[in-house]
Protein backbone atom coordinates (compact mmCIF):
# COMPACT_ATOMS: atom_id res chain seq x y z
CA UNK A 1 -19.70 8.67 4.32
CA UNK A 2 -19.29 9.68 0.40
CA UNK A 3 -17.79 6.81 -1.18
CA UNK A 4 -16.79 7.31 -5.42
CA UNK A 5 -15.92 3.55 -5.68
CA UNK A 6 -16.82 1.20 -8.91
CA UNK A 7 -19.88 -1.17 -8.17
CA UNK A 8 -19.45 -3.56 -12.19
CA UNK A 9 -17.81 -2.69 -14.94
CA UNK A 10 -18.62 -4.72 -17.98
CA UNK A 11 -17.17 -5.44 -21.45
CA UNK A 12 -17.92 -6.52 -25.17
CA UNK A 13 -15.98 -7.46 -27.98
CA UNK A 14 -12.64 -5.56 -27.19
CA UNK A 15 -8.88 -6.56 -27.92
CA UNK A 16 -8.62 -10.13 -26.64
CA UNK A 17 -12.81 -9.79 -24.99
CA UNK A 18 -14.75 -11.51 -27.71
CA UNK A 19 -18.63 -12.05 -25.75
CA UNK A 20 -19.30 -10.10 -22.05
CA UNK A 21 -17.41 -10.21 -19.17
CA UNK A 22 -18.09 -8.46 -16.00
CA UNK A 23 -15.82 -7.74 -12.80
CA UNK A 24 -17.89 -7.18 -9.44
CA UNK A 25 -16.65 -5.23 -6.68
CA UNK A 26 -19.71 -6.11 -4.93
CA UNK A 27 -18.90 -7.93 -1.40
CA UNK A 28 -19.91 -11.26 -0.79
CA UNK A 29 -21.53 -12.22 2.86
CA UNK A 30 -18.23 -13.41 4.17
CA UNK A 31 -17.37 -12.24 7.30
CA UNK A 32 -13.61 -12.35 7.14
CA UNK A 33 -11.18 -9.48 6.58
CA UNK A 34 -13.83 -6.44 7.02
CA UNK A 35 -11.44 -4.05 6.92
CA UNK A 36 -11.37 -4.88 3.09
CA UNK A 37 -14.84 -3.89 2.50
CA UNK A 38 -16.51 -0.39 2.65
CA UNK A 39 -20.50 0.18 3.52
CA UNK A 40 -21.98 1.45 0.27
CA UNK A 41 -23.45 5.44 1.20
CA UNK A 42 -26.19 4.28 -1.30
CA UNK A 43 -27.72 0.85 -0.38
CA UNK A 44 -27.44 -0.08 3.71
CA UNK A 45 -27.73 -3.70 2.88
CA UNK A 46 -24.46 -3.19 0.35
CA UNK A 47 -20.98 -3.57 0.36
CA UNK A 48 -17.97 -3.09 -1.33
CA UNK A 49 -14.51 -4.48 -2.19
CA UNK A 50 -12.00 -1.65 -1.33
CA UNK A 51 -9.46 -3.87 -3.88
CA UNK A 52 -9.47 -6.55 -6.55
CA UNK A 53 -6.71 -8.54 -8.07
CA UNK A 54 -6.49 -10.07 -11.05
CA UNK A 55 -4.13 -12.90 -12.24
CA UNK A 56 -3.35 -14.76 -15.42
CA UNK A 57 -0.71 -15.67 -18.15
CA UNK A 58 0.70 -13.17 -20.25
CA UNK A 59 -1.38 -12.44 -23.24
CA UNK A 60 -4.55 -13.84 -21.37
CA UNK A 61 -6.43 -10.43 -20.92
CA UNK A 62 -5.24 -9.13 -17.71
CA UNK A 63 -4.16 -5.71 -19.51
CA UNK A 64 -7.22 -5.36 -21.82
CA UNK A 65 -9.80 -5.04 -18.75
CA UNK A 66 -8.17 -2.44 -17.45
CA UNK A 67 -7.34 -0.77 -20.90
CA UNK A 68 -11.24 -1.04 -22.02
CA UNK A 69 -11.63 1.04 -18.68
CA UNK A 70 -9.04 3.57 -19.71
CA UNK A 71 -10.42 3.67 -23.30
CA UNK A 72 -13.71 4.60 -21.73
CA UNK A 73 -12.58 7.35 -19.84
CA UNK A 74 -10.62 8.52 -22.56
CA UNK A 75 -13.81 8.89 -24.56
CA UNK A 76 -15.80 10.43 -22.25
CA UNK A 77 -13.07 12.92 -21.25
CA UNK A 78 -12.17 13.32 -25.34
CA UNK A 79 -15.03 12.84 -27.36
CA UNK A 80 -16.41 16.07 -27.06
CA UNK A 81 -13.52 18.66 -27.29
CA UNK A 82 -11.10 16.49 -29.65
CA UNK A 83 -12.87 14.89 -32.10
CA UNK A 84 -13.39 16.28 -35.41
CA UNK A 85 -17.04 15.99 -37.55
CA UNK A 86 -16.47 12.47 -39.56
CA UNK A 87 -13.61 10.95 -37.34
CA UNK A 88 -13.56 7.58 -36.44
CA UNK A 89 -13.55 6.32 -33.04
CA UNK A 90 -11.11 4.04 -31.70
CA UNK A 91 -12.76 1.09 -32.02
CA UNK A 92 -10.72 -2.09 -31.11
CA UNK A 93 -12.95 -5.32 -31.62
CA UNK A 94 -11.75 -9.12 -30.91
CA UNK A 95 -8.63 -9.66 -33.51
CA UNK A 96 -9.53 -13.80 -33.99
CA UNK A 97 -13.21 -13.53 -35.44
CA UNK A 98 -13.92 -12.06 -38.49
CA UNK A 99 -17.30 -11.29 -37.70
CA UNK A 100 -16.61 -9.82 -34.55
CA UNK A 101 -14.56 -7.30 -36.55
CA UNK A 102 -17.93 -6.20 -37.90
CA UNK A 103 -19.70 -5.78 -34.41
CA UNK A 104 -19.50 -3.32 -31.87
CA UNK A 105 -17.67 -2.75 -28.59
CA UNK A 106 -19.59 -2.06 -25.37
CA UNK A 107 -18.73 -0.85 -22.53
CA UNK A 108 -20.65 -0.15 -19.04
CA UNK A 109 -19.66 0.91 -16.15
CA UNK A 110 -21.98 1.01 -11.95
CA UNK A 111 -20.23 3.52 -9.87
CA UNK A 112 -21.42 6.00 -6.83
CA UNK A 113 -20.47 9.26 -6.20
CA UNK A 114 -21.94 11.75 -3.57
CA UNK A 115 -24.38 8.75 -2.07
CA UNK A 116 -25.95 8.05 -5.51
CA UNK A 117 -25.54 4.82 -7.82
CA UNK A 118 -25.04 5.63 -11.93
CA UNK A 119 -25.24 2.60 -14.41
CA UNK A 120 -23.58 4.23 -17.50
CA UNK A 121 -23.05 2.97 -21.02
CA UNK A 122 -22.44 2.85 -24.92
CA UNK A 123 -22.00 0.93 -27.67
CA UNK A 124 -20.03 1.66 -30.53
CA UNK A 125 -18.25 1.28 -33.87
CA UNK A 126 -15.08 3.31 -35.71
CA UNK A 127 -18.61 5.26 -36.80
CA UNK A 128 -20.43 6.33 -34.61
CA UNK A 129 -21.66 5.94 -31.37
CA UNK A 130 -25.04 2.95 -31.57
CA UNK A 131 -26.44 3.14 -28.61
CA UNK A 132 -26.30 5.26 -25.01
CA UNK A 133 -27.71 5.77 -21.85
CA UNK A 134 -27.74 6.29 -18.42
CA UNK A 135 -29.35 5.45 -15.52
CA UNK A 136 -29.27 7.00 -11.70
CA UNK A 137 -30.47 5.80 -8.57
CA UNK A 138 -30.80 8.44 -5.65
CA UNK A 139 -32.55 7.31 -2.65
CA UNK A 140 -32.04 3.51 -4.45
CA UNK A 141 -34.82 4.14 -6.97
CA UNK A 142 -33.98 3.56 -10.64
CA UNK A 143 -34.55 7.21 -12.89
CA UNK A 144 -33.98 6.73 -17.36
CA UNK A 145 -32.03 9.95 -17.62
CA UNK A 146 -31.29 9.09 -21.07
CA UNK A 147 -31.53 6.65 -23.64
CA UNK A 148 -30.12 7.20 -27.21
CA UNK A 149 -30.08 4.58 -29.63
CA UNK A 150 -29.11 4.22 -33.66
CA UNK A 151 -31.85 3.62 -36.29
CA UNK A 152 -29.70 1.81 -38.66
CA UNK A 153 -33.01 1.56 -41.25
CA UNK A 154 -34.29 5.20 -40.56
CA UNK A 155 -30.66 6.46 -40.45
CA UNK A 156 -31.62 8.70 -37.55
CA UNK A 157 -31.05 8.70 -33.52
CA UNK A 158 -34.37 8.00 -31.36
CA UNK A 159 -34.25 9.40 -27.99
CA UNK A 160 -35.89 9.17 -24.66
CA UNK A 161 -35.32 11.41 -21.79
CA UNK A 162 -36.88 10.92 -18.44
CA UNK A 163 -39.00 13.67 -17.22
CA UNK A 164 -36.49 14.13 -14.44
CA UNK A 165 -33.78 14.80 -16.97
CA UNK A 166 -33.15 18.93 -16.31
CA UNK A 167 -31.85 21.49 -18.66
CA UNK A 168 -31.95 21.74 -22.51
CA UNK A 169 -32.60 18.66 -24.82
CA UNK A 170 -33.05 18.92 -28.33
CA UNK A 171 -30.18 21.84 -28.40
CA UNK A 172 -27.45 19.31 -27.35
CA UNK A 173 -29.24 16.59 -29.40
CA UNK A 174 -28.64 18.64 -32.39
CA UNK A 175 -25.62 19.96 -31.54
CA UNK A 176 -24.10 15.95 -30.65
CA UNK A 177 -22.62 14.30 -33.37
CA UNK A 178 -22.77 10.87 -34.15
CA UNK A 179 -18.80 9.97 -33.22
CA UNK A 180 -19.38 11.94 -29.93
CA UNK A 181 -20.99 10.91 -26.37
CA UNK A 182 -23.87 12.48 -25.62
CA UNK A 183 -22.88 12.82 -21.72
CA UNK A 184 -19.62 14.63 -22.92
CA UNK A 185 -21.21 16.73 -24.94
CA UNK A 186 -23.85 17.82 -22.41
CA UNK A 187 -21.07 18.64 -19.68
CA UNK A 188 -19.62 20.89 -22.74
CA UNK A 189 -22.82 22.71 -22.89
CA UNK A 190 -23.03 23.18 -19.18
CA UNK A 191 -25.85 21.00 -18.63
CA UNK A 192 -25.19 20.87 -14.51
CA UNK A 193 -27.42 17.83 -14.20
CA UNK A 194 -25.01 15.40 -15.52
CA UNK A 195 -21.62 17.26 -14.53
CA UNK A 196 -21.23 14.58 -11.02
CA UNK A 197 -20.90 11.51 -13.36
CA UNK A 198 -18.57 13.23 -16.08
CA UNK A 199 -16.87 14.40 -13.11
CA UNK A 200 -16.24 10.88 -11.99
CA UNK A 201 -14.51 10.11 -14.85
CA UNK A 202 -12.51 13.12 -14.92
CA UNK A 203 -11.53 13.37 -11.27
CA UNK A 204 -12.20 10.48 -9.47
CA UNK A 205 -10.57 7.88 -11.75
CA UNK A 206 -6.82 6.86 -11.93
CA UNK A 207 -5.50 4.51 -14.65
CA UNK A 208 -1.90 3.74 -14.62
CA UNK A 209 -0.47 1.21 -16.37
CA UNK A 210 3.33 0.29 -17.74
CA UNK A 211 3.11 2.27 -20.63
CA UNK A 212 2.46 5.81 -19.06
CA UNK A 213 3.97 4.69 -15.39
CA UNK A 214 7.85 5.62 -17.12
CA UNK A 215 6.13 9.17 -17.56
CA UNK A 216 3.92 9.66 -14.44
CA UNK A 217 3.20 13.20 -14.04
CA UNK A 218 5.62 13.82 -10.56
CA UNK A 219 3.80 17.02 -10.12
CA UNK A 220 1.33 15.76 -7.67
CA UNK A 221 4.70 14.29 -5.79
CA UNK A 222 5.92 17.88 -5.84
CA UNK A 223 3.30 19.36 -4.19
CA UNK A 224 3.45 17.33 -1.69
CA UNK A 225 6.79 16.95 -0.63
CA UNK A 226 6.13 21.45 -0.99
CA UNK A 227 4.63 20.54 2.32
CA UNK A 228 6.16 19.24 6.06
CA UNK A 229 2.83 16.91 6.23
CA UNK A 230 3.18 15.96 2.61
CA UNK A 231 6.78 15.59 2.18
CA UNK A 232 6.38 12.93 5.45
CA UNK A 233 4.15 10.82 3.52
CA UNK A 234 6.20 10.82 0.57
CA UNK A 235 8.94 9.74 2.09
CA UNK A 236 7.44 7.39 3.46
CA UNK A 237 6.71 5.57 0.41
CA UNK A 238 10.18 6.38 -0.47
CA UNK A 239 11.59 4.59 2.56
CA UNK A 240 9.97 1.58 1.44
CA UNK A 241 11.42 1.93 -1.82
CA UNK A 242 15.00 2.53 -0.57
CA UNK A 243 15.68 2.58 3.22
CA UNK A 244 18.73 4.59 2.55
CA UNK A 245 16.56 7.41 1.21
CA UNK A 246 17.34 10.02 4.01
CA UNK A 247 15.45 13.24 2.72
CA UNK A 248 14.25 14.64 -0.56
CA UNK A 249 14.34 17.86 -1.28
CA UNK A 250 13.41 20.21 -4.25
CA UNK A 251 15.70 22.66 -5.75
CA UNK A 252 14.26 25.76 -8.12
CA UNK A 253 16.26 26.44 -11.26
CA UNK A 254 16.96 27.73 -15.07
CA UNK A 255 16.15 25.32 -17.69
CA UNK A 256 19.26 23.71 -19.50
CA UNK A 257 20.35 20.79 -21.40
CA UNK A 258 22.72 19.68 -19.05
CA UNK A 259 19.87 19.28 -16.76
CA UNK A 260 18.35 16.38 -17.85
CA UNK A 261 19.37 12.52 -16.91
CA UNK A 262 21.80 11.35 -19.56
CA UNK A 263 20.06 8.44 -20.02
CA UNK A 264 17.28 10.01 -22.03
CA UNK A 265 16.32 9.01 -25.45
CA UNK A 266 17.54 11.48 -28.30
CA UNK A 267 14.00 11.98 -29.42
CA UNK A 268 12.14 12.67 -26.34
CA UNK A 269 15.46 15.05 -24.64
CA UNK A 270 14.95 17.43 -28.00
CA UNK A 271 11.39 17.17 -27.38
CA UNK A 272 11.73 18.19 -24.09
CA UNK A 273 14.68 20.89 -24.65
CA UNK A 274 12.52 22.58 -27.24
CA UNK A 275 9.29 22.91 -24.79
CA UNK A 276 11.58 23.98 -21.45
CA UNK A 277 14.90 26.28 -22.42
CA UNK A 278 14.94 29.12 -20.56
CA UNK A 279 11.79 27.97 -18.18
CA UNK A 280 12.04 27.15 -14.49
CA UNK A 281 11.80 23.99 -13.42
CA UNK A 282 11.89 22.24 -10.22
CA UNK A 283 14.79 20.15 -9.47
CA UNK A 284 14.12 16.53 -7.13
CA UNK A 285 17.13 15.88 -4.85
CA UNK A 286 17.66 12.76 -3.13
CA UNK A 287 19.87 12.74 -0.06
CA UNK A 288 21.43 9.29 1.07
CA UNK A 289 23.54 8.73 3.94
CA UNK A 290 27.24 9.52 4.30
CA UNK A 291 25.63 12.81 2.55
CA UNK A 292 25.33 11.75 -0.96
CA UNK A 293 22.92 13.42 -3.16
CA UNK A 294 21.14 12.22 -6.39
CA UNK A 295 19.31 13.67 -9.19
CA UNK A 296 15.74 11.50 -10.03
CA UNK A 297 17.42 10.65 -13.22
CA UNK A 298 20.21 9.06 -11.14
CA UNK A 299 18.07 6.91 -9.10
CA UNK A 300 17.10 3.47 -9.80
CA UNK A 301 14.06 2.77 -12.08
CA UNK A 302 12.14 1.55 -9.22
CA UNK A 303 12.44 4.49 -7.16
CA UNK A 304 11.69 7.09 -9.96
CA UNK A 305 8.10 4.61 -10.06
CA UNK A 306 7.79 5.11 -6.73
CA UNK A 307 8.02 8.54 -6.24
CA UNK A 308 5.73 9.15 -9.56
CA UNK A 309 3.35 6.58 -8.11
CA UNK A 310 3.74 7.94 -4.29
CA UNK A 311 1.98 11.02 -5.39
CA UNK A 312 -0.97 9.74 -7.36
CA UNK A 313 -1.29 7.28 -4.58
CA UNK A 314 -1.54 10.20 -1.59
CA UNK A 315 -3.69 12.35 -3.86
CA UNK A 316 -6.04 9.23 -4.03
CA UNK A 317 -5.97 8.38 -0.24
CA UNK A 318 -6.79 12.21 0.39
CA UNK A 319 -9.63 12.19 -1.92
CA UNK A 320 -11.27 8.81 -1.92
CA UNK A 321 -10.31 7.95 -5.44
CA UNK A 322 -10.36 4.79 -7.72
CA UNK A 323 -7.05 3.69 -9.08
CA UNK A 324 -6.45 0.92 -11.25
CA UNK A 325 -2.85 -0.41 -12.10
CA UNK A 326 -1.73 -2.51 -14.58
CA UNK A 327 1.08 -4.77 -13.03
CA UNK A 328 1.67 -3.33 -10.13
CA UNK A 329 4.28 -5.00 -9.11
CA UNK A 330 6.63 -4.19 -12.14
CA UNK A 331 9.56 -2.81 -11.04
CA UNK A 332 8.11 -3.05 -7.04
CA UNK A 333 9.35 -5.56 -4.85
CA UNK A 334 6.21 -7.58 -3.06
CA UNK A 335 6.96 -5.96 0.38
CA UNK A 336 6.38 -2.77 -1.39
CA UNK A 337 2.77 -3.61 -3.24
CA UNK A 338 1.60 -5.63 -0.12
CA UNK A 339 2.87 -1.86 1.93
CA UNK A 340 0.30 -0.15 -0.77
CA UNK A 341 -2.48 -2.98 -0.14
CA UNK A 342 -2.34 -2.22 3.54
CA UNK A 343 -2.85 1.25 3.50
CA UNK A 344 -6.35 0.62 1.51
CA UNK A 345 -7.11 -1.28 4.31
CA UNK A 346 -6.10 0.84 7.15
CA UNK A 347 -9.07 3.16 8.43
CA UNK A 348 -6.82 5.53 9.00
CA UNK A 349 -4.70 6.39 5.77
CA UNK A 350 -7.71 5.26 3.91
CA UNK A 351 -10.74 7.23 5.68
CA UNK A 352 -12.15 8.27 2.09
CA UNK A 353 -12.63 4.88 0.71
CA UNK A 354 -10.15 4.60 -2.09
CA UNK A 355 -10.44 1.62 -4.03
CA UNK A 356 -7.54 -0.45 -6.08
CA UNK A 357 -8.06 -2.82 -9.03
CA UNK A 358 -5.05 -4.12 -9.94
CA UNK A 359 -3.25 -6.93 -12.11
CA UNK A 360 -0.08 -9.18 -10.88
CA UNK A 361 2.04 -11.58 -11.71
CA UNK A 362 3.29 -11.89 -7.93
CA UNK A 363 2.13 -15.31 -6.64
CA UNK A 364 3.16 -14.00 -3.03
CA UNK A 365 0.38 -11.90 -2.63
CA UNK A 366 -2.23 -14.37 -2.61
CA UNK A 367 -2.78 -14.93 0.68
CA UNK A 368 -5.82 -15.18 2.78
CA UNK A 369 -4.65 -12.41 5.46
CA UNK A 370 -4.40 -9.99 2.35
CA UNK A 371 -7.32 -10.64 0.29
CA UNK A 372 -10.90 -12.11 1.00
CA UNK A 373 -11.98 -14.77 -1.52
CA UNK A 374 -13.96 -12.56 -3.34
CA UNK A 375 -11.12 -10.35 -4.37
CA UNK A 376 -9.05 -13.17 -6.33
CA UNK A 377 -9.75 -13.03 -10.06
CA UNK A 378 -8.34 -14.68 -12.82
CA UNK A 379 -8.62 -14.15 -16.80
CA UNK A 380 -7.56 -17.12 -19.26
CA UNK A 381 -8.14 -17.73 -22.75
CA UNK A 382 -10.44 -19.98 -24.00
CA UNK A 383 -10.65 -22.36 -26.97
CA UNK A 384 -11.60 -19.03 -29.57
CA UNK A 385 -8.41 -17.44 -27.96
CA UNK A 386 -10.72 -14.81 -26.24
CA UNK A 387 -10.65 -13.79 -22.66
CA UNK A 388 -12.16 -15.20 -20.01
CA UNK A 389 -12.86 -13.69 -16.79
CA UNK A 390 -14.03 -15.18 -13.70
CA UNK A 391 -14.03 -15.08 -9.67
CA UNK A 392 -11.87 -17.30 -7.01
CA UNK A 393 -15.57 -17.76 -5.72
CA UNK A 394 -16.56 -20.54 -8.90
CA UNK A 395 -14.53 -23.23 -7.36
CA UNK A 396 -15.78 -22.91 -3.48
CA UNK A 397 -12.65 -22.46 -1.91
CA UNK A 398 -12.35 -23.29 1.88
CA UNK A 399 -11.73 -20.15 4.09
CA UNK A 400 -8.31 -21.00 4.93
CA UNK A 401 -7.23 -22.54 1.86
CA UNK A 402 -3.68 -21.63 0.32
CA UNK A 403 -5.08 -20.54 -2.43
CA UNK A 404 -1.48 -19.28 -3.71
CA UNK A 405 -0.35 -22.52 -3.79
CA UNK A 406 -3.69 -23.63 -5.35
CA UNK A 407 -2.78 -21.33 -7.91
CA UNK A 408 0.58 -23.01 -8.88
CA UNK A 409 -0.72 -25.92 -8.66
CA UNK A 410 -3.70 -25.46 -11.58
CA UNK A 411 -6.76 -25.54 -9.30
CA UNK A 412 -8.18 -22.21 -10.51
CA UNK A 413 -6.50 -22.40 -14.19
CA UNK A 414 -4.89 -19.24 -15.72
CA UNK A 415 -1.70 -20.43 -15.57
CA UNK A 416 0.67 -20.32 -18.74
CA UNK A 417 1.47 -23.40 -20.69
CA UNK A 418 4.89 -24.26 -20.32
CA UNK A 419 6.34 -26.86 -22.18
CA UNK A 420 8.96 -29.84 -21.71
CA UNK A 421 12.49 -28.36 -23.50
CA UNK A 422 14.74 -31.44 -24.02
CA UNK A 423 18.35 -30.57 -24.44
């Protein structure tokens, strides 16, 4: 079976991150809960987490791992087409160390796609990009593809290429500036070879967090509610949601001012009236019972999330994706998240592999039915105010321990520091 699933992802010096910390979705031997684990289509004696959790006080780091992910796909999606000759890169180094405002951020990132493993990285500054490379492993033997690395005394780029690497070389060496990836800029130039990892990032990876969740794109919930089979899975997510969701339909119409939610924001409704007056547009009906109908914008917050979310999450399910979500339970009662969990675990909705990273505040959810011990992380700061990140698995937890309680209690630390008010 293809799997597309993340294997590590490491970090350096980013927001909160000051030195490296790495998450593994790689499975431990336990035995319990296999239905949270996937076989790995490129290593027999591998497997893999199908989710991970991570917990911690606000402010700790939680929503930095998963934005150093996002910036990374951002890059490699970006870098390429968008930047101009000269720009700086969006370099955001540890805030509470001088020095570390000097050094660069790092990212890499282990991942499969179609049955092979990639190891993929860069360093970098606001300047330029210091060092690159990447690394495949078909049939579980390690190929260089490419190594690219910053002279800083020679003020020049030395390269290696494997002899495996196909297609042109010193063309898109010349033709890749120093602020640009070379693995984006490749893909522009149609090199085919390295089009499955690019591809990886472009198609296979989800990042959601609170900021964009408010402005999902609902077209992939559109197209499939366009559908009998689709619209039944929707509303199924809906359902769980709001139980007196009876239907949703979609309704085809003009454009108009009056048409959007009055709750809008002055700025973004002008916006939006300026880009879509005269256009169709596609209307999202609600139907409740006693036959009551509601626009989206008349539905609760929660339920606009869902539907925006129901989409992405249906799209992923179909196509074996990798979605990571920053609080997932904002705005989504725990019945809901732990109804998301289960279909990642269920052979059946989930016969693609999709894989979930996700943060939480929810306590609830740590429970050993729901997640194996290796699943549970936790991020806290430490003495330098810089993130820490580490596994359930450092303090030896018994199999049936309540580890949610455990939790509350300060076993595993990353709990916030509340003080004694006196009134």
């Amino acid at each position: 079976m293809v799997i597309f699933m993340i294997i590590e992802f490491k970090v350096t010096n980013f927001r909160s991150i000051s030195d490296a910390q790495t998450l593994s979705m790689v499975a431990s031997p336990d035995k319990g809960l296999p239905q949270n684990i996937s076989a790995s289509d490129f290593d027999a004696d591998l497997s893999l987490l199908r989710s991970a959790v991570i917990y911690g006080p606000n402010a700790a780091g939680k929503s930095n791992l998963i934005r150093a992910m996002q910036l990374m796909q951002w890059l490699i999606l970006t870098s390429a087409k968008e930047s101009q000759a000269g720009e700086k890169i969006a370099a955001q180094p540890f805030l509470f160390d001088e020095q570390a405002q000097t050094q660069p951020t790092e990212f890499e990132l282990s991942f499969s796609k179609n049955g092979v493993r990639y190891q993929y990285g860069f360093v970098f500054n606001r300047d330029r990009i210091l060092e690159e490379w990447l690394f495949a492993y078909p049939a579980g033997r390690v190929q260089r593809w490419f190594v690219r690395q910053y002279n800083e005394l020679g003020n020049k780029y030395e390269w290696e290429f494997s002899k495996l690497f196909k297609g042109a070389k010193q063309q898109i060496v010349d033709l890749t500036r120093p602020e640009v990836l070379f693995l984006s800029n490749a893909v522009k130039l149609n090199n085919e070879q390295l089009l499955a990892p690019f591809k990886w990032f472009q198609e296979d990876l989800v990042v959601i967090t609170p900021a964009n969740i408010n402005h999902v794109d609902l077209n992939k919930s559109i197209d499939q509610i366009k559908s009998p089979e689709g619209k039944k899975k929707i509303m199924q997510y809906l359902n769980v949601a709001d139980p007196t969701i009876t239907d949703i339909s979609l309704e085809n119409e003009i454009f108009s001012e009056d048409k959007l939610p009055r709750n809008l924001p002055v700025e973004f409704k002008d916006m939006v009236s300026k880009n879509m007056l005269g256009r169709d547009f596609v209307r999202i009906k609600f139907h409740h019972a006693a036959n009551i109908s509601l626009d989206v914008g008349d539905e609760s917050e929660g339920t606009r999330k869902f539907l925006g979310f129901s989409g992405q999450w249906v799209d992923a399910l179909e196509h074996g994706k990798v979605v990571l979500v920053d609080e997932l339970d904002n705005s989504l009662h725990s019945l809901a998240v732990r109804f998301l969990i289960s279909m990642i675990y269920n052979s059946e909705t989930n016969k693609k592999n999709t894989q979930l990273i996700f943060s939480t505040h929810d306590t609830s959810l740590l429970d050993t039915e729901l997640f194996r011990r290796d699943q549970v992380w936790f991020v806290e700061k430490d003495k330098k105010n810089s993130t820490q990140l580490y596994p359930l698995l450092d303090f030896s937890p018994r199999k049936n321990e309540a580890i949610g309680k455990g939790y509350l209690q300060g076993r595993y630390g990353a709990l916030p520091y509340v003080g004694d008010w006196r009134f």
